[in-house]
C-alpha atoms as a PDB file:
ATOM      1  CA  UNK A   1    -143.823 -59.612-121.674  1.00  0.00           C
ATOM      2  CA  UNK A   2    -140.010 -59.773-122.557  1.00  0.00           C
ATOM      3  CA  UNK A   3    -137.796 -61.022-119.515  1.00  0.00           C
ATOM      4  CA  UNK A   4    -134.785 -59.685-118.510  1.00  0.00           C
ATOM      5  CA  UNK A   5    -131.619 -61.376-118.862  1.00  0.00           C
ATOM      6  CA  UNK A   6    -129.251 -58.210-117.190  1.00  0.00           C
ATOM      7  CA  UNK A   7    -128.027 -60.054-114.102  1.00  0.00           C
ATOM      8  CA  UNK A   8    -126.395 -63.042-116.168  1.00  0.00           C
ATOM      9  CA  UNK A   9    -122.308 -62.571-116.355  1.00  0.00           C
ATOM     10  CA  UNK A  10    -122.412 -62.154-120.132  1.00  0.00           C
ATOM     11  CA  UNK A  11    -124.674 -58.822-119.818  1.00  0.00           C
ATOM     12  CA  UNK A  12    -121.586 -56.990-118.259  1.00  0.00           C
ATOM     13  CA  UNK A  13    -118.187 -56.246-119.748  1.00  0.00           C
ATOM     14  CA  UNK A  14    -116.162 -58.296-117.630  1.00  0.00           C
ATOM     15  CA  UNK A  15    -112.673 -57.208-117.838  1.00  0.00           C
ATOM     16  CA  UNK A  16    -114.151 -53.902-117.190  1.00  0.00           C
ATOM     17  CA  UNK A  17    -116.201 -55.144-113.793  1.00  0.00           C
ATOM     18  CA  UNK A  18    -113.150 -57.027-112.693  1.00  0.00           C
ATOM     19  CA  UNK A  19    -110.902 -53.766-113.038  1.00  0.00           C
ATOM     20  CA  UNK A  20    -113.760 -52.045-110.821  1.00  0.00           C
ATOM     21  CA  UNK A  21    -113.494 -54.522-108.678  1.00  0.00           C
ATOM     22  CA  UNK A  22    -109.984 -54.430-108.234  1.00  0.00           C
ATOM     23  CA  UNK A  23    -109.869 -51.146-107.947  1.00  0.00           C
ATOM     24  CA  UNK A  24    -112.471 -50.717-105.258  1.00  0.00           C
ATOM     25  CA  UNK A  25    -110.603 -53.260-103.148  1.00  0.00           C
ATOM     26  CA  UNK A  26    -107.235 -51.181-103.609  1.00  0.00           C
ATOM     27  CA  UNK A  27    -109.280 -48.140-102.591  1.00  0.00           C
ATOM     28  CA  UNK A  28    -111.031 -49.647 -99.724  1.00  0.00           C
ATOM     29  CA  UNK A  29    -114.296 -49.168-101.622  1.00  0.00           C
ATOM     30  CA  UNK A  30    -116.508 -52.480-101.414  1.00  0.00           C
ATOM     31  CA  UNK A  31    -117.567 -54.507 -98.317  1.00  0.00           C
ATOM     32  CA  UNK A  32    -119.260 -57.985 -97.833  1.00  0.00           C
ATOM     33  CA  UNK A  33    -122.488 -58.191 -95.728  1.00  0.00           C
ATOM     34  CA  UNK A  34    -123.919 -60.440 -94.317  1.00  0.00           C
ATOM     35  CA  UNK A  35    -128.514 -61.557 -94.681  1.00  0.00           C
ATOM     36  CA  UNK A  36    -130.020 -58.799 -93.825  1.00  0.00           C
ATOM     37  CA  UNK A  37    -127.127 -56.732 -92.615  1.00  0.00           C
ATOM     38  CA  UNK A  38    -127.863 -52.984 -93.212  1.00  0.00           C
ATOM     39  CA  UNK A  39    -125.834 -51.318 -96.070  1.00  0.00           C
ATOM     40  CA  UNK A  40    -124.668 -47.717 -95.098  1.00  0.00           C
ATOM     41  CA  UNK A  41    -125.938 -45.810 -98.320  1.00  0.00           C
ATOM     42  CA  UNK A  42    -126.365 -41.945 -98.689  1.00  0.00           C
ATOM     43  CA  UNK A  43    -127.493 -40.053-101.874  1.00  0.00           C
ATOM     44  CA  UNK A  44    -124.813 -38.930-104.177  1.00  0.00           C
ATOM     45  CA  UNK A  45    -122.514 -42.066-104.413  1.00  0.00           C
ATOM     46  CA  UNK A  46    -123.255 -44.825-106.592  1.00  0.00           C
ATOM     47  CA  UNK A  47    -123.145 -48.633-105.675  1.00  0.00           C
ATOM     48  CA  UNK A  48    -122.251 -51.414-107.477  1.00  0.00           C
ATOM     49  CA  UNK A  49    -124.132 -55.055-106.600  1.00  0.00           C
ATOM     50  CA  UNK A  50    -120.998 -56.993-107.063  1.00  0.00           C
ATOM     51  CA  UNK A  51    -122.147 -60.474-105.649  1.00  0.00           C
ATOM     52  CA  UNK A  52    -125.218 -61.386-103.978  1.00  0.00           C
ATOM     53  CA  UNK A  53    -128.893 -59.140-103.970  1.00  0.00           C
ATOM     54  CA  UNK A  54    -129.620 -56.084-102.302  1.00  0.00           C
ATOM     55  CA  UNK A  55    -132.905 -55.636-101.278  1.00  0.00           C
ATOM     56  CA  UNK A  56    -134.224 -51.679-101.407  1.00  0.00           C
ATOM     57  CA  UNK A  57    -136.981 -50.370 -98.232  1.00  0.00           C
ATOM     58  CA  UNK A  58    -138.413 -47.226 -97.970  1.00  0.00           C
ATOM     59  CA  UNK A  59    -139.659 -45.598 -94.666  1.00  0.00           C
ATOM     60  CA  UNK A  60    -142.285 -42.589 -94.305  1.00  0.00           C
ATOM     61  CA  UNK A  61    -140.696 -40.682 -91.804  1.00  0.00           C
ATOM     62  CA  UNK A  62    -143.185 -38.019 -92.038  1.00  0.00           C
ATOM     63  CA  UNK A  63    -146.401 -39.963 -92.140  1.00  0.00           C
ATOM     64  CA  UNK A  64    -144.895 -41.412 -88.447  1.00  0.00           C
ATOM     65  CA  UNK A  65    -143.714 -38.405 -87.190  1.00  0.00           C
ATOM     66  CA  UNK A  66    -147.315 -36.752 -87.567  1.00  0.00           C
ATOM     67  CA  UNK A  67    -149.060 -39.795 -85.822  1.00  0.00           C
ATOM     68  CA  UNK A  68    -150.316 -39.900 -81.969  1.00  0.00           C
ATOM     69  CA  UNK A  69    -147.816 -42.078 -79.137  1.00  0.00           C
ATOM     70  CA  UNK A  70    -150.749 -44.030 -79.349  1.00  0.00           C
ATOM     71  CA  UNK A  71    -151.699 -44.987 -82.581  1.00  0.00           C
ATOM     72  CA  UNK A  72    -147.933 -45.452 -83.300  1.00  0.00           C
ATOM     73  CA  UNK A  73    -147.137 -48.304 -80.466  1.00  0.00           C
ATOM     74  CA  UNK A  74    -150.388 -50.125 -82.139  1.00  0.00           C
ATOM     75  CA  UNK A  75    -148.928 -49.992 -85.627  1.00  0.00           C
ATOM     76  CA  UNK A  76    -145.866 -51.116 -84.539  1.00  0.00           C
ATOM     77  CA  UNK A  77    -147.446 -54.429 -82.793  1.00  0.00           C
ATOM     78  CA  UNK A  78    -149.739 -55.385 -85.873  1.00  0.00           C
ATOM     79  CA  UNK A  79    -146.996 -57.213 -88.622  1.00  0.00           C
ATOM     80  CA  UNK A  80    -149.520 -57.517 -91.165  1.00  0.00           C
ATOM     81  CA  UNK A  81    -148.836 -53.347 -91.472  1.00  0.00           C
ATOM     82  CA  UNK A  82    -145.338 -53.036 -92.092  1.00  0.00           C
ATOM     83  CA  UNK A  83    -144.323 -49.992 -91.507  1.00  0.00           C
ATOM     84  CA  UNK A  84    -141.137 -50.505 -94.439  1.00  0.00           C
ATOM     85  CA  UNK A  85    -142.205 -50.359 -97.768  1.00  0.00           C
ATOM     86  CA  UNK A  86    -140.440 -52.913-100.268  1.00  0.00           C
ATOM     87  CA  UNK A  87    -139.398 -51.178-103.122  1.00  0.00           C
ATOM     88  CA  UNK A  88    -137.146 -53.631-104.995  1.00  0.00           C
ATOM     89  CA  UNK A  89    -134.255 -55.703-105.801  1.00  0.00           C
ATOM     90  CA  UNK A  90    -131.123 -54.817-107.044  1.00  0.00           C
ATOM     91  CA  UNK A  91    -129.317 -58.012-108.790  1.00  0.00           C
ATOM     92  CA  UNK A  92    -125.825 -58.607-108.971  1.00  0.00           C
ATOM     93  CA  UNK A  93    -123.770 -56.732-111.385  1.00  0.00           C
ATOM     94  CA  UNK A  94    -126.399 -54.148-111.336  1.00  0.00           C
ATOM     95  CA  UNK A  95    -125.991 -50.389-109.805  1.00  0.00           C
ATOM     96  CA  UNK A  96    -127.929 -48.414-107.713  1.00  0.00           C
ATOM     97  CA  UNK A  97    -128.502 -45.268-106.019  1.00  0.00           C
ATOM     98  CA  UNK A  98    -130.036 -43.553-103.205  1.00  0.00           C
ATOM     99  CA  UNK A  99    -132.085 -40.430-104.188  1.00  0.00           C
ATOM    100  CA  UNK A 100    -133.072 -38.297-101.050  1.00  0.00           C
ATOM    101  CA  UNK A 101    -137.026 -37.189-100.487  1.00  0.00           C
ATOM    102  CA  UNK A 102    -138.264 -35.301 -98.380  1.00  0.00           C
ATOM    103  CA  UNK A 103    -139.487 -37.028 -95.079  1.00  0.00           C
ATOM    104  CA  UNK A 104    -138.856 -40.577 -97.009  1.00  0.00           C
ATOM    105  CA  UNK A 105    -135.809 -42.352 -95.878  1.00  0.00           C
ATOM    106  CA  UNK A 106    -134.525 -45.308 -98.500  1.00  0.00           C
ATOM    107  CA  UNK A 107    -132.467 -48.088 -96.652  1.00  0.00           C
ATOM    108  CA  UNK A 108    -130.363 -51.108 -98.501  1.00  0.00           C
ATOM    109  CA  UNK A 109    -130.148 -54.082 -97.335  1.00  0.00           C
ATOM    110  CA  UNK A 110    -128.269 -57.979 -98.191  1.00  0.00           C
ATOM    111  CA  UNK A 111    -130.978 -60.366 -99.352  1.00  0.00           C
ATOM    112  CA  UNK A 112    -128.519 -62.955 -98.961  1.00  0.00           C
ATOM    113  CA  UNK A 113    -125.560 -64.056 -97.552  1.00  0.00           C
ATOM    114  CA  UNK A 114    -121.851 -62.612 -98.792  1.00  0.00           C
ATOM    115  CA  UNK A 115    -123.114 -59.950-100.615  1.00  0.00           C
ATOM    116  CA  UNK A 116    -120.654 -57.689-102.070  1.00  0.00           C
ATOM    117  CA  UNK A 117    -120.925 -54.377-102.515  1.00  0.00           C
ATOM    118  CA  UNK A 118    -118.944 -51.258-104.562  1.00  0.00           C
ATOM    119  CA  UNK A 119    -119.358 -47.500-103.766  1.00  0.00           C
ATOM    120  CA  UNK A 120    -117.982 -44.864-105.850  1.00  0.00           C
ATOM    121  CA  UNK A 121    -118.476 -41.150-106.665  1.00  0.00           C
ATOM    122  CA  UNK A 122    -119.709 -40.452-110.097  1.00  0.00           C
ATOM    123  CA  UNK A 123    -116.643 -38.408-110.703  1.00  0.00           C
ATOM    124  CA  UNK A 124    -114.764 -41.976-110.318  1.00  0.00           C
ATOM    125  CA  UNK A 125    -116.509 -43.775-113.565  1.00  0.00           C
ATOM    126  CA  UNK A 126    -113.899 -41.165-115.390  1.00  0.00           C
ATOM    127  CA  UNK A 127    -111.672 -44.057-114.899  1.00  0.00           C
ATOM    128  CA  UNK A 128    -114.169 -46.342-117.297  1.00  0.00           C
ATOM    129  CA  UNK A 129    -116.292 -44.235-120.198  1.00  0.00           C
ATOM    130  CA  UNK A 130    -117.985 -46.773-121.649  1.00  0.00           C
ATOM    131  CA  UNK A 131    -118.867 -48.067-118.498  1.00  0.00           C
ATOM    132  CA  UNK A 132    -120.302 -44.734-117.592  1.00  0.00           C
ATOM    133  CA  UNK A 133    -122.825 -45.214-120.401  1.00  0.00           C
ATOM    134  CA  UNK A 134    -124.074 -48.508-119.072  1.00  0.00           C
ATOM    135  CA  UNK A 135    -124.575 -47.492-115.437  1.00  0.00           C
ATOM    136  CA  UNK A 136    -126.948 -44.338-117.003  1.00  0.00           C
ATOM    137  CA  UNK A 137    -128.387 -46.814-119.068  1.00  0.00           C
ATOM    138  CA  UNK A 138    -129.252 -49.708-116.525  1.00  0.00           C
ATOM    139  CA  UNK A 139    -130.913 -46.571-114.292  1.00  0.00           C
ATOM    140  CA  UNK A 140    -132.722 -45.526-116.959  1.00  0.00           C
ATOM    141  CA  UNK A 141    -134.044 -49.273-117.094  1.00  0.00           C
ATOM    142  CA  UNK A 142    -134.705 -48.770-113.322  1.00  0.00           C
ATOM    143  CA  UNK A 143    -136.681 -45.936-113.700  1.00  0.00           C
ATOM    144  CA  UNK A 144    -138.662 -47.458-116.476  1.00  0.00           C
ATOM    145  CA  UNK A 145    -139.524 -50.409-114.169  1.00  0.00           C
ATOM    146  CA  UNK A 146    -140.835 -48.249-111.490  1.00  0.00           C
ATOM    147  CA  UNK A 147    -142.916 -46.163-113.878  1.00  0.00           C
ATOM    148  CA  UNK A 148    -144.580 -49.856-114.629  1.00  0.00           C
ATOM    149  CA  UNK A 149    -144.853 -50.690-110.868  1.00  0.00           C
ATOM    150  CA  UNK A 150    -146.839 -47.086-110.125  1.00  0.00           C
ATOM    151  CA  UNK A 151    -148.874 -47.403-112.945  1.00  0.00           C
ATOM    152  CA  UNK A 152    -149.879 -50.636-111.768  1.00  0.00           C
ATOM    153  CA  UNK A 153    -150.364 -49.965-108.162  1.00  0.00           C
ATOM    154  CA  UNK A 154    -153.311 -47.643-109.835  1.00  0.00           C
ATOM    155  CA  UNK A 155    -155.829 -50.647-110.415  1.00  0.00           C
ATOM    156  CA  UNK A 156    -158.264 -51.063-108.029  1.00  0.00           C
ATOM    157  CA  UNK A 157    -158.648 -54.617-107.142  1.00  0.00           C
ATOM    158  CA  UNK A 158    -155.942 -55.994-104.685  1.00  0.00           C
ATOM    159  CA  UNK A 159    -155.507 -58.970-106.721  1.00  0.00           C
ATOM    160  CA  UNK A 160    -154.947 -57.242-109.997  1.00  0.00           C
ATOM    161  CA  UNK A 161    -152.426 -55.206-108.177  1.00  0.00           C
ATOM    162  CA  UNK A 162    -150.201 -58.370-106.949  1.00  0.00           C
ATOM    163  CA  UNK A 163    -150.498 -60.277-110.165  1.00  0.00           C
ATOM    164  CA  UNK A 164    -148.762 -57.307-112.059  1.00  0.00           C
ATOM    165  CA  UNK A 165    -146.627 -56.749-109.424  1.00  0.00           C
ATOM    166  CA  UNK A 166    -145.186 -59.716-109.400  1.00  0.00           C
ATOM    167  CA  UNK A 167    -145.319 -59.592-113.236  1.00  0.00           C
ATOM    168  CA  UNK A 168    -143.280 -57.248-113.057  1.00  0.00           C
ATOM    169  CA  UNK A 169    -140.624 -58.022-110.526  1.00  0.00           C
ATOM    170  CA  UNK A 170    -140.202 -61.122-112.378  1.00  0.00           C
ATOM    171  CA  UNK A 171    -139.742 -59.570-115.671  1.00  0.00           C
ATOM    172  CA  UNK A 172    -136.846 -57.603-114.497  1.00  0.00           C
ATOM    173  CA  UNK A 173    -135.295 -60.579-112.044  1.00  0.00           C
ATOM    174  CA  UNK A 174    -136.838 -63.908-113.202  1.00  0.00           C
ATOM    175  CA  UNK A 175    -135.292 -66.653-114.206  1.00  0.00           C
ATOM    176  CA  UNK A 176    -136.081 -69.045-116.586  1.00  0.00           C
ATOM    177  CA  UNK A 177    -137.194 -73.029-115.277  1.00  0.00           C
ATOM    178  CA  UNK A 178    -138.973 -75.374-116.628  1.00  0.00           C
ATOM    179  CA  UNK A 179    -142.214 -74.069-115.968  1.00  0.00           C
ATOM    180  CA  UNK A 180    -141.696 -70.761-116.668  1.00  0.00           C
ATOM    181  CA  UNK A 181    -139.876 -67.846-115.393  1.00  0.00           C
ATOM    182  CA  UNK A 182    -139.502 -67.606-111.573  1.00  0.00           C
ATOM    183  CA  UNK A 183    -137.606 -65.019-108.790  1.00  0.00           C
ATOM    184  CA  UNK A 184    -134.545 -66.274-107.126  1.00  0.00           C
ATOM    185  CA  UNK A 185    -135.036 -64.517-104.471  1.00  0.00           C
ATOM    186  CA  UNK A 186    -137.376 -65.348-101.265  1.00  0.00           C
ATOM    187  CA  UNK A 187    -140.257 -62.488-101.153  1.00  0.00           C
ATOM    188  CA  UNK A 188    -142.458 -62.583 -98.046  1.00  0.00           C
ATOM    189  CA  UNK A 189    -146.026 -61.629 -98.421  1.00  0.00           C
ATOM    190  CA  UNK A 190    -145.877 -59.244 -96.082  1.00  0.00           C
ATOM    191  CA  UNK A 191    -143.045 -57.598 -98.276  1.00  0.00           C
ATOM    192  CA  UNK A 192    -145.356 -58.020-100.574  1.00  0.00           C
ATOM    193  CA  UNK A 193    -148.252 -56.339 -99.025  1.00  0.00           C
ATOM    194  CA  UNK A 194    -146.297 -53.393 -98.388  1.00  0.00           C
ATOM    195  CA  UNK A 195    -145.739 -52.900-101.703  1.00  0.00           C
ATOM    196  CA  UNK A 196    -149.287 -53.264-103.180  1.00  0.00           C
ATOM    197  CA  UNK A 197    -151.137 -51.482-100.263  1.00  0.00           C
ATOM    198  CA  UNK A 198    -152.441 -54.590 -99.086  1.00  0.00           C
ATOM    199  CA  UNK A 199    -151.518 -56.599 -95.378  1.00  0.00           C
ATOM    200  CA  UNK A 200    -149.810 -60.220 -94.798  1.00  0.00           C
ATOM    201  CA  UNK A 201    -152.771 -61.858 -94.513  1.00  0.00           C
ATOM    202  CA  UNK A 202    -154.527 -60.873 -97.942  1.00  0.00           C
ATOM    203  CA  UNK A 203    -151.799 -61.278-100.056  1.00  0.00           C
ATOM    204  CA  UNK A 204    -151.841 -64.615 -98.537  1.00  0.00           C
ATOM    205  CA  UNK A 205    -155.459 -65.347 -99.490  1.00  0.00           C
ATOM    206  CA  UNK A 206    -154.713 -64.239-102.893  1.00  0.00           C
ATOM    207  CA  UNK A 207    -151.686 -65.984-103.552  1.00  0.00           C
ATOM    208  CA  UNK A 208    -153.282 -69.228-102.635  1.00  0.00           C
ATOM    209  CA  UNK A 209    -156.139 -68.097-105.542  1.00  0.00           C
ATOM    210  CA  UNK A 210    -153.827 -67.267-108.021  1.00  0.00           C
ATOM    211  CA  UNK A 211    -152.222 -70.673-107.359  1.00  0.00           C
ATOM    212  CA  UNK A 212    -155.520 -72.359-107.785  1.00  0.00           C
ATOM    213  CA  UNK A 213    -156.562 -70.454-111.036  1.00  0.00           C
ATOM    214  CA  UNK A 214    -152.739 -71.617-112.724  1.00  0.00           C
ATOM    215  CA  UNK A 215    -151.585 -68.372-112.594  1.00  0.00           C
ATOM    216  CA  UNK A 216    -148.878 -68.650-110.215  1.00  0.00           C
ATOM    217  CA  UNK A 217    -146.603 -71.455-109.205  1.00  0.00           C
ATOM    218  CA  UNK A 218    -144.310 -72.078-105.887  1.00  0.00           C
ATOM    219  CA  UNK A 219    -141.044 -73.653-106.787  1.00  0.00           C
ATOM    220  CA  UNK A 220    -139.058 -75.134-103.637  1.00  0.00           C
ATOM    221  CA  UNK A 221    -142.050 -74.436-101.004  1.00  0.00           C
ATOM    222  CA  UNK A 222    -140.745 -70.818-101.164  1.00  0.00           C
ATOM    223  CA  UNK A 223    -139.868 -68.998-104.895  1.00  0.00           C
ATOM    224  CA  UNK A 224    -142.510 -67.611-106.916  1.00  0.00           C
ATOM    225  CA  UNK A 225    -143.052 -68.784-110.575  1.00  0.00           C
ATOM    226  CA  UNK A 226    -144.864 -67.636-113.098  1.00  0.00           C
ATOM    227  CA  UNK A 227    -146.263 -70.107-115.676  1.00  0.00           C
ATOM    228  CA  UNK A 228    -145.316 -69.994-119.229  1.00  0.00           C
ATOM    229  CA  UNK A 229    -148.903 -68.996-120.601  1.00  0.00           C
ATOM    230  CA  UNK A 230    -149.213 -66.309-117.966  1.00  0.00           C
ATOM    231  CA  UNK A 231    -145.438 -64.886-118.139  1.00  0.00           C
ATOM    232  CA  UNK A 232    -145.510 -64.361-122.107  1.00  0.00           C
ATOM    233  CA  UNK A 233    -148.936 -62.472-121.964  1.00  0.00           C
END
């Protein structure tokens, strides 16, 4: 599996970002947040990750609205079924958008502290051509990793399910170590679970099974690694 190097500062044109930059600051386009600070987002702009990690959730709004009083207040007391669905990271000099669905709201978040974020209309990357190019093609790579991530929520085993998940996340975020290629970015399991269909709890179980089989490593009590014989398969 080939690992993605798109977040480092030589993968972008940097005279290019900095002139963004500059410009969205002139036009009173970027903003810093702080952890887990919501990021006001609407479909039809695009954003620009200029510093720090955005972190993408997704929300059935329809599947709640449909449910009893009831059943509701007891989903909302049980954290191992969140009702936010993970649906990835966004690294820094990376864009994103917000694509409305029907009864499906997407929310944006900082991962981290001081995370800096750019917001223009697509009309805007006039200003920068070649830029233009890049943003469709890092979307395109977006897209592609998604397609991945749904074809691998399709296995039926909950463990199979996590370990490609997380091959996967790591392929397009990892970094390399000296074990092998880990995410620099804290992922609870209950994020986790969310993502694969699965609760808090069982990822938990699994995690700690993987980790006994060598097939995934904890680096710093907290980031998830990948070892070298399981992150070039």
């Amino acid at each position: 599996m080939q690992y993605s190097d798109l977040s480092s500062e030589a993968s972008r044109p940097f005279l290019t970002w900095q002139s963004i930059a500059e410009w969205a600051q002139t036009h009173y386009r970027d903003r810093i947040f702080g952890k887990d600070e919501p990021i006001p987002v609407r479909s039809g702009l695009l954003y620009l990750v200029n510093q720090g990690v955005v972190r993408l959730v997704g929300t059935n709004q329809s599947a709640l609205k449909d449910e009893e009083p009831e059943i509701l207040e007891s989903a909302e007391s049980n954290s191992d079924f969140p009702q936010d669905i993970f649906l990835g990271f966004v690294s820094p000099g990376q864009p994103f958008e917000i694509v409305s669905q029907l009864g499906f709201k997407i929310q944006a978040y900082a991962h981290g502290e001081q995370t800096q974020v750019i917001w223009l209309y697509w009309q805007d990357l006039d200003n920068w051509v070649h830029f233009r190019q890049e943003v469709y093609e890092a979307l395109r790579y977006q897209n592609q990793r998604r397609l991945l991530l749904l074809m691998a929520l399709g296995q039926r085993k909950t463990i199979d399910r996590l370990l490609s998940f997380l091959k996967i996340i790591i392929a397009e975020h990892g970094e390399l170590c000296d074990e092998g290629y880990y995410l620099p970015y804290l992922l609870t399991h209950a994020q986790i679970g969310s993502t694969i269909g699965s609760t808090r709890v069982t990822v938990t179980r699994l995690m700690g099974k993987l980790r006994r089989q060598g097939l995934v490593l904890i680096r710093n009590d907290s980031l998830i690694c990948l070892p070298h014989q399981e992150s070039d398969r």
